[in-house]
Protein backbone atom coordinates (compact mmCIF):
# COMPACT_ATOMS: atom_id res chain seq x y z
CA UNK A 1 49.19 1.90 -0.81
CA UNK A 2 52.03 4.48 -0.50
CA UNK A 3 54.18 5.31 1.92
CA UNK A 4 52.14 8.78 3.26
CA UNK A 5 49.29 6.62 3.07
CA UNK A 6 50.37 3.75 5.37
CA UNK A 7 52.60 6.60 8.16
CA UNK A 8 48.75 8.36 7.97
CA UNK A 9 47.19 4.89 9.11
CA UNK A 10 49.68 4.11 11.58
CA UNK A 11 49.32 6.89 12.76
CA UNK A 12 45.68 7.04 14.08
CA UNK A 13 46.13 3.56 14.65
CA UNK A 14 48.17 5.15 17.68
CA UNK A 15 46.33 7.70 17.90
CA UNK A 16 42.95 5.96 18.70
CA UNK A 17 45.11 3.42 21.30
CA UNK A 18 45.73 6.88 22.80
CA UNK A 19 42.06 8.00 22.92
CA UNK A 20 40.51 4.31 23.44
CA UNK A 21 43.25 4.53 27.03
CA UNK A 22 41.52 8.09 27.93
CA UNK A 23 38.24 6.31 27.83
CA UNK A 24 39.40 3.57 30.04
CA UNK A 25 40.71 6.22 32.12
CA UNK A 26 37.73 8.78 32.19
CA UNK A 27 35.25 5.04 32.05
CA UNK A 28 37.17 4.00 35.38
CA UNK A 29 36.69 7.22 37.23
CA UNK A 30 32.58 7.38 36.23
CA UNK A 31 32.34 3.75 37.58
CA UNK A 32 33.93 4.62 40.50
CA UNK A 33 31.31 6.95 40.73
CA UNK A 34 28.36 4.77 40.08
CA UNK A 35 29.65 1.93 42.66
CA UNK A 36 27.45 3.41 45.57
CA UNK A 37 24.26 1.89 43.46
CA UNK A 38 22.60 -0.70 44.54
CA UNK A 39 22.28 -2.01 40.66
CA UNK A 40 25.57 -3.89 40.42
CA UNK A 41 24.59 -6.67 37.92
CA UNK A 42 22.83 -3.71 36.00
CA UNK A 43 25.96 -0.97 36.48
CA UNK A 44 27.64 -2.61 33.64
CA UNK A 45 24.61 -2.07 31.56
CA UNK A 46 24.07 1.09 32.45
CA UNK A 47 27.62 2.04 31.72
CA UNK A 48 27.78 0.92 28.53
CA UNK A 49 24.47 2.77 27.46
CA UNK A 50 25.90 6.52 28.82
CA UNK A 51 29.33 5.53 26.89
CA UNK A 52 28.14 3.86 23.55
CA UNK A 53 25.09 6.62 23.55
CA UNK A 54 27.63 9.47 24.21
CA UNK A 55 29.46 8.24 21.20
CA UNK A 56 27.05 8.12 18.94
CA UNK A 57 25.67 11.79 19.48
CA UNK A 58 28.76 12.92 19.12
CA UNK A 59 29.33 11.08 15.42
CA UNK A 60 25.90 12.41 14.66
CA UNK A 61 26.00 15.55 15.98
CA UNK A 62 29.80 16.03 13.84
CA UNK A 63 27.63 14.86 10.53
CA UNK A 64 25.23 17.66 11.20
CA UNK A 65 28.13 19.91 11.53
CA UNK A 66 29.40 18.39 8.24
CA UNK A 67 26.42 18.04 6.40
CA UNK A 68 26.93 14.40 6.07
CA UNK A 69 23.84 13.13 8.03
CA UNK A 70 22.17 11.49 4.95
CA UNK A 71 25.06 9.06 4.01
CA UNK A 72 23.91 7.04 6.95
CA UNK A 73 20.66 6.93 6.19
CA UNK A 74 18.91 3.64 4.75
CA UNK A 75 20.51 3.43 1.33
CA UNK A 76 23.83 2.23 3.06
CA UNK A 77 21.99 0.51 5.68
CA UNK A 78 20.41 -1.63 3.25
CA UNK A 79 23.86 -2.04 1.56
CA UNK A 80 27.05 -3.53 3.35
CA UNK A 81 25.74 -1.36 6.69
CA UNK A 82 23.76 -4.83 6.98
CA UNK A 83 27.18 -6.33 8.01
CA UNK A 84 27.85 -3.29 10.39
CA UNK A 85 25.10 -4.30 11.91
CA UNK A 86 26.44 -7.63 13.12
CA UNK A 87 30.36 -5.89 14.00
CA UNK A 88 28.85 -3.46 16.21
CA UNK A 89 26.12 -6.31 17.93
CA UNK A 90 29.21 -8.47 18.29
CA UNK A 91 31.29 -5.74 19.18
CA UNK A 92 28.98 -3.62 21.45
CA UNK A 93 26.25 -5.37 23.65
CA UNK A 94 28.04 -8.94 23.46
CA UNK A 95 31.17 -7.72 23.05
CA UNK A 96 31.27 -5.01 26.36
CA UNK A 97 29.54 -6.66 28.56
CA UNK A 98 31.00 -9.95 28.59
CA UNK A 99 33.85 -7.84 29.22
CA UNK A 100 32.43 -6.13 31.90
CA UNK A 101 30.91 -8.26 33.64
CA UNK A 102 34.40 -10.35 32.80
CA UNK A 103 36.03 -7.92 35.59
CA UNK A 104 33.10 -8.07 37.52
CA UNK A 105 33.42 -12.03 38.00
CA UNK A 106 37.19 -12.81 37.84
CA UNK A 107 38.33 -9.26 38.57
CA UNK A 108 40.37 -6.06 35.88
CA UNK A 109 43.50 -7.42 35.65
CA UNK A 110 42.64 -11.14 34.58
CA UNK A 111 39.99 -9.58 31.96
CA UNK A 112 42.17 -7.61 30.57
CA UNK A 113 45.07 -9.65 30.39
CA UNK A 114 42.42 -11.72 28.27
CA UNK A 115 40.66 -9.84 26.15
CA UNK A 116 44.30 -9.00 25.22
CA UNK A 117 44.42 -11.45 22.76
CA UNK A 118 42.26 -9.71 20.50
CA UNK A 119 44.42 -8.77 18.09
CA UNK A 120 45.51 -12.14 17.43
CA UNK A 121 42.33 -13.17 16.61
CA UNK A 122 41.28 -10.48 14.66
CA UNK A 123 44.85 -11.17 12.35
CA UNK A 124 43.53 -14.64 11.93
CA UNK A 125 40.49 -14.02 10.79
CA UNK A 126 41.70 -11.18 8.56
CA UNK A 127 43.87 -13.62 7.03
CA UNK A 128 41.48 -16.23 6.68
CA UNK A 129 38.53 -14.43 5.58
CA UNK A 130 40.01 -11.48 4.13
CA UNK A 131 42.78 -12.49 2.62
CA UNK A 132 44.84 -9.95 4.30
CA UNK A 133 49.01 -10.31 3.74
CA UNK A 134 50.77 -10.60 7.55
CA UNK A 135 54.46 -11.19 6.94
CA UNK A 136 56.95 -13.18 10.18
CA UNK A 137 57.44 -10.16 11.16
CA UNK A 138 54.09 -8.91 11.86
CA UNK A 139 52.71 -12.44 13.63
CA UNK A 140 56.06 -11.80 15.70
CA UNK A 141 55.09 -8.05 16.46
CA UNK A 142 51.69 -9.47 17.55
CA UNK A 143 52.56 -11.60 19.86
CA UNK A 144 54.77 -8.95 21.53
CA UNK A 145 52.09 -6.73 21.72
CA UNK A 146 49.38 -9.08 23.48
CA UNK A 147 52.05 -10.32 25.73
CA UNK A 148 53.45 -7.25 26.79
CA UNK A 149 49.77 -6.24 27.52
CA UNK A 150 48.91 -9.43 29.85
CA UNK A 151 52.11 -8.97 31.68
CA UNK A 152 50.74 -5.25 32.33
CA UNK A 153 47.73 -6.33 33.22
CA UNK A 154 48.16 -9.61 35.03
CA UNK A 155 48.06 -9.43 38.62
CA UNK A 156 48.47 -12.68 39.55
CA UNK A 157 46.59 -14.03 42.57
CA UNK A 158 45.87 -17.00 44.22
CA UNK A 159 42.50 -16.63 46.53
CA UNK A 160 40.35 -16.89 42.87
CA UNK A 161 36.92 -15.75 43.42
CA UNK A 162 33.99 -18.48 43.17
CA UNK A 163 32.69 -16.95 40.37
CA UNK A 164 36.53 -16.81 38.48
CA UNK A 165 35.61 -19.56 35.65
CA UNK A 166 32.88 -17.51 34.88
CA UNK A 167 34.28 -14.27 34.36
CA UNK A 168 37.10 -16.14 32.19
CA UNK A 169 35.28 -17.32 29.53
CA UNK A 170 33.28 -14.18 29.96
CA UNK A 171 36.85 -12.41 28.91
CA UNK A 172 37.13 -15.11 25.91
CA UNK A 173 33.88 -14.24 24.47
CA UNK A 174 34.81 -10.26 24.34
CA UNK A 175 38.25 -11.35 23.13
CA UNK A 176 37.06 -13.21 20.22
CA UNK A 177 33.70 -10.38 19.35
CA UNK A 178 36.18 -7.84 18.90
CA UNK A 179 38.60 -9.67 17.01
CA UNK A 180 35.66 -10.81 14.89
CA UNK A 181 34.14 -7.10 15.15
CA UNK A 182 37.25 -5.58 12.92
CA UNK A 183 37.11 -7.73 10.38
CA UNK A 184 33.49 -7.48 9.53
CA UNK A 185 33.72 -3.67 9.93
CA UNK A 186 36.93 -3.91 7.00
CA UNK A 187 34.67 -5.90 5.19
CA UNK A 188 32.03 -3.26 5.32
CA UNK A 189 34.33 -0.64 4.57
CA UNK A 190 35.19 -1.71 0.96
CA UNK A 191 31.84 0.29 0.56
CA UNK A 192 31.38 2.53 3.49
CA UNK A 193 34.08 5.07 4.26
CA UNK A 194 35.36 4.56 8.35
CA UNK A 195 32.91 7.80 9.40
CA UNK A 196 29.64 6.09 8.24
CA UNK A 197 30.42 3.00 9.35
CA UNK A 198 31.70 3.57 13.07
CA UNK A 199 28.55 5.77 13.06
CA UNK A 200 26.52 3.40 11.71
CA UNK A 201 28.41 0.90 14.43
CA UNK A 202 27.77 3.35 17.52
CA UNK A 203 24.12 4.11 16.92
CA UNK A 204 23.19 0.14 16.80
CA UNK A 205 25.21 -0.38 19.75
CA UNK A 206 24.27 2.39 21.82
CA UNK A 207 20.64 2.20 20.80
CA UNK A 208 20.63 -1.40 21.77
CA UNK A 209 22.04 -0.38 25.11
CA UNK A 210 19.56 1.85 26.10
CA UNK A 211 16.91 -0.11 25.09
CA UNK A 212 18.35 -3.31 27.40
CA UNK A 213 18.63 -0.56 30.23
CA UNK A 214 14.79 0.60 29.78
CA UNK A 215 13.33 -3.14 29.03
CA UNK A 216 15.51 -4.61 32.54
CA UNK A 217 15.22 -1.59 34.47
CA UNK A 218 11.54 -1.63 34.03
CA UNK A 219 9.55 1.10 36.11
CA UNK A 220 13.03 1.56 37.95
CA UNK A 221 15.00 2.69 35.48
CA UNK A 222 14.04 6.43 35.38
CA UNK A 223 14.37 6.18 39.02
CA UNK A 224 17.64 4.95 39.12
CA UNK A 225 18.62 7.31 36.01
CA UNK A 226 17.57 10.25 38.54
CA UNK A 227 20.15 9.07 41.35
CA UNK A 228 22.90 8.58 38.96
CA UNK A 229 25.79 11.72 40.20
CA UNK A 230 26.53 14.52 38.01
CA UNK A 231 30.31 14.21 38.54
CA UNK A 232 29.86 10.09 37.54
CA UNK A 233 27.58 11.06 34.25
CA UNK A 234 29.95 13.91 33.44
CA UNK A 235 33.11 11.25 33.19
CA UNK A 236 31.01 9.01 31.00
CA UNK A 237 29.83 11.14 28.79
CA UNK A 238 33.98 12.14 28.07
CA UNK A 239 34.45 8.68 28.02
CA UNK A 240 31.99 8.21 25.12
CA UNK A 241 33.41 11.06 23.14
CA UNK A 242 37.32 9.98 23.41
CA UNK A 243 35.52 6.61 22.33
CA UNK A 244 34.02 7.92 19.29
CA UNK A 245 37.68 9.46 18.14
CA UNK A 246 39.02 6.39 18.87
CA UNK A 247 36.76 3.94 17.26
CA UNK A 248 36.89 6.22 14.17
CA UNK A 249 40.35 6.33 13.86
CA UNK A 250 40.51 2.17 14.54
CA UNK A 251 38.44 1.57 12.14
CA UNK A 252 40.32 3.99 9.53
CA UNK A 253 43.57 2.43 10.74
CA UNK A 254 42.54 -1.14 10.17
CA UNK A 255 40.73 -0.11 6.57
CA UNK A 256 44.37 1.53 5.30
CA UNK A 257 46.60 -0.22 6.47
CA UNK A 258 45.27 -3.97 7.73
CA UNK A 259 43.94 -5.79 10.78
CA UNK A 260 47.67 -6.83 11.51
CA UNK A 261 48.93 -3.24 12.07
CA UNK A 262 46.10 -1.54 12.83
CA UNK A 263 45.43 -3.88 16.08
CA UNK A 264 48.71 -3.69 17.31
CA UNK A 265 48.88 0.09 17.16
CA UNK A 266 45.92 0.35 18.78
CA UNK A 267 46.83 -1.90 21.91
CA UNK A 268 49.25 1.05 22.87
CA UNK A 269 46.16 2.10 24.97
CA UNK A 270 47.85 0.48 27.99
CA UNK A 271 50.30 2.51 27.85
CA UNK A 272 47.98 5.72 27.42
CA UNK A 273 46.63 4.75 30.32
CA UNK A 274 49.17 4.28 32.62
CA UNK A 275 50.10 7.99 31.92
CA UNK A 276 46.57 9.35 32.17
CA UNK A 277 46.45 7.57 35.49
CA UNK A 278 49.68 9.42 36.75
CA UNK A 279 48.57 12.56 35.12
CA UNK A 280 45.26 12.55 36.90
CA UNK A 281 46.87 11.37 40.05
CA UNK A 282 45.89 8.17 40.43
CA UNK A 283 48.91 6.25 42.37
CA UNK A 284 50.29 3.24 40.16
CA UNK A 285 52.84 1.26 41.44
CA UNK A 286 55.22 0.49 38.57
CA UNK A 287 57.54 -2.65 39.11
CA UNK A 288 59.88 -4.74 37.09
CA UNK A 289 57.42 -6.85 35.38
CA UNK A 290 55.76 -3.07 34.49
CA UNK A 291 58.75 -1.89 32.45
CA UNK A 292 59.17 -5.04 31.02
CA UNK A 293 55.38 -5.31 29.66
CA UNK A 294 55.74 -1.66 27.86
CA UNK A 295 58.92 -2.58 26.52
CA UNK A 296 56.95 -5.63 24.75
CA UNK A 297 54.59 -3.25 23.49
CA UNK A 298 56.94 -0.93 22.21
CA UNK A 299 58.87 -3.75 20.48
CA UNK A 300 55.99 -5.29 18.71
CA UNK A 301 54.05 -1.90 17.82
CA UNK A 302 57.65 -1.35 15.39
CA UNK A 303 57.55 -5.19 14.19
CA UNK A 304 54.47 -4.45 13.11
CA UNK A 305 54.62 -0.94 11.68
CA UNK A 306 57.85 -0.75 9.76
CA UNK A 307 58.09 -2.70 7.00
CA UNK A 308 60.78 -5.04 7.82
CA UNK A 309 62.20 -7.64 5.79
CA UNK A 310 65.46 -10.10 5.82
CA UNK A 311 67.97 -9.75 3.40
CA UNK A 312 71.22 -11.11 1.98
CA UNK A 313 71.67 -11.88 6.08
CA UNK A 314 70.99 -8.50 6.82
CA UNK A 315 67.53 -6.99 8.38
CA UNK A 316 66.49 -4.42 6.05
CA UNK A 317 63.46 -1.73 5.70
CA UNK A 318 61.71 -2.29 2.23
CA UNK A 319 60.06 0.33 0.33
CA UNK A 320 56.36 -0.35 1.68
CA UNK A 321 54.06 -3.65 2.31
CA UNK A 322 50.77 -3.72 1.71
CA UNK A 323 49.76 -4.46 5.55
């Protein structure tokens, strides 16, 4: 891998943390939306159907545009698209809504703060299973960048809910699907370019939505489908395209340049949404602890990234590593 190569891959490894914290943001508003239903346990469901749906017409409907459709067809299904199938199972339905329902049972900020640690898993997997190089410096950069995302996201507090434990392991379940997700998908991607796969990826996962929404919602579900707001629908369905960019460009990321750097890039999306908050003018109260979690961020995204190494006494950047 060269040099333009691996700035390309960090690149829209940052570039899809920027998307994937518009979709929180746009996802957050929709929900807010949706809250009036009397479908809670369901909401998450339902959620996850309009987003994950929304993102795969949008991949389909740019292969159209391309004239691409037929490289996801059942050739590459039948091929390593057999191993997409489990990411984006692991990934999507499991994946989501133990994370959802993770903040529904032990609240945002302790999911998050979580499901954090994805990256870490996803490195050790990558290393295990795919044999994938991660040098002091990256485990180091790592760590930075899942701490520095807990301490933005922890809230601590000490009236737990009942239901707390629950929502916990919830949060460790997503964690480790999504860590496990990436490196099946970079597994599948020695034979699939990114656009096929994430496609590939999207379509199981948002097809399996909607068909849990239709088979639990029963008779109901076209009922409730009729109630659900325009305004709440029309933030969803922006959430599922910035998701499609972003799982695109993830998955590109973590094929070019490695699970290691590709993960940590892509955990800037706390940051992305702290500013999409502001900029949509949602108040944020922004402490010590705040400042201190983005500098963590910051600090391990360019651990990561740059390829540092320690010579002669001196801390050095070589000519490239191979991520």
């Amino acid at each position: 891998m060269n040099r333009a190569q691996s700035i390309i891959g960090v690149g829209a490894g940052l570039l899809s943390g920027m998307l994937w914290g518009l979709n929180n943001t746009f996802f957050s508003l929709g929900y807010t939306e949706f809250a009036s239903l009397s479908v809670v346990l369901l909401l998450p469901l339902w959620c996850a159907a309009i987003n994950d749906g929304c993102a795969a017409l949008f991949l389909l409907a740019t292969h159209v545009w391309r004239g691409t459709l037929r490289a996801i067809m059942v050739p590459e299904i039948l091929g390593r698209g057999k191993v997409i199938l489990l990411a984006a199972v692991l990934g999507g339905p499991v994946g989501q809504l133990a994370y959802y329902y993770g903040i529904t049972l032990s609240g945002a900020s302790y999911a998050l703060a979580v499901t954090a640690t994805y990256p870490i898993i996803g490195c050790i997997l990558s290393w295990l299973f795919l044999r994938q190089r991660i040098t002091v410096f990256m485990w180091v950069g790592i760590v930075f960048s899942v701490c520095g995302t807990i301490t933005l996201g922890w809230q601590g507090n000490a009236d737990l809910t009942d239901t707390f434990v629950y929502g916990f392991v919830a949060s460790l379940v997503a964690a480790f699907c999504w860590g496990s997700e990436i490196v099946l998908a970079v597994y599948a991607m020695e034979k699939l370019e990114p656009d096929v796969a994430i496609t590939l990826r999207e379509c199981i996962s948002g097809g399996i939505f909607c068909a849990g929404v239709l088979f639990l919602g029963g008779s109901n579900a076209w009922d409730i489908a009729a109630k659900l707001p325009s305004a709440g629908l029309g933030w969803m369905g922006l959430a599922g395209v910035a998701a499609a960019g972003s799982y695109f460009l993830y998955y590109y990321a973590n094929k070019t340049v490695g699970c290691a750097r590709g993960t940590a890039t892509n955990s800037t999306f706390m940051l992305w949404g702290i500013i999409f908050n502001s900029l949509l003018g949602t108040t944020i109260s922004f402490g010590g602890m705040d400042y201190l979690g983005c500098g963590m961020i910051l600090l391990g995204v360019l651990l990561v990234t740059i390829p540092w190494q320690w010579r002669r006494g001196r801390l050095l950047i070589i000519g490239e590593g191979n991520g």
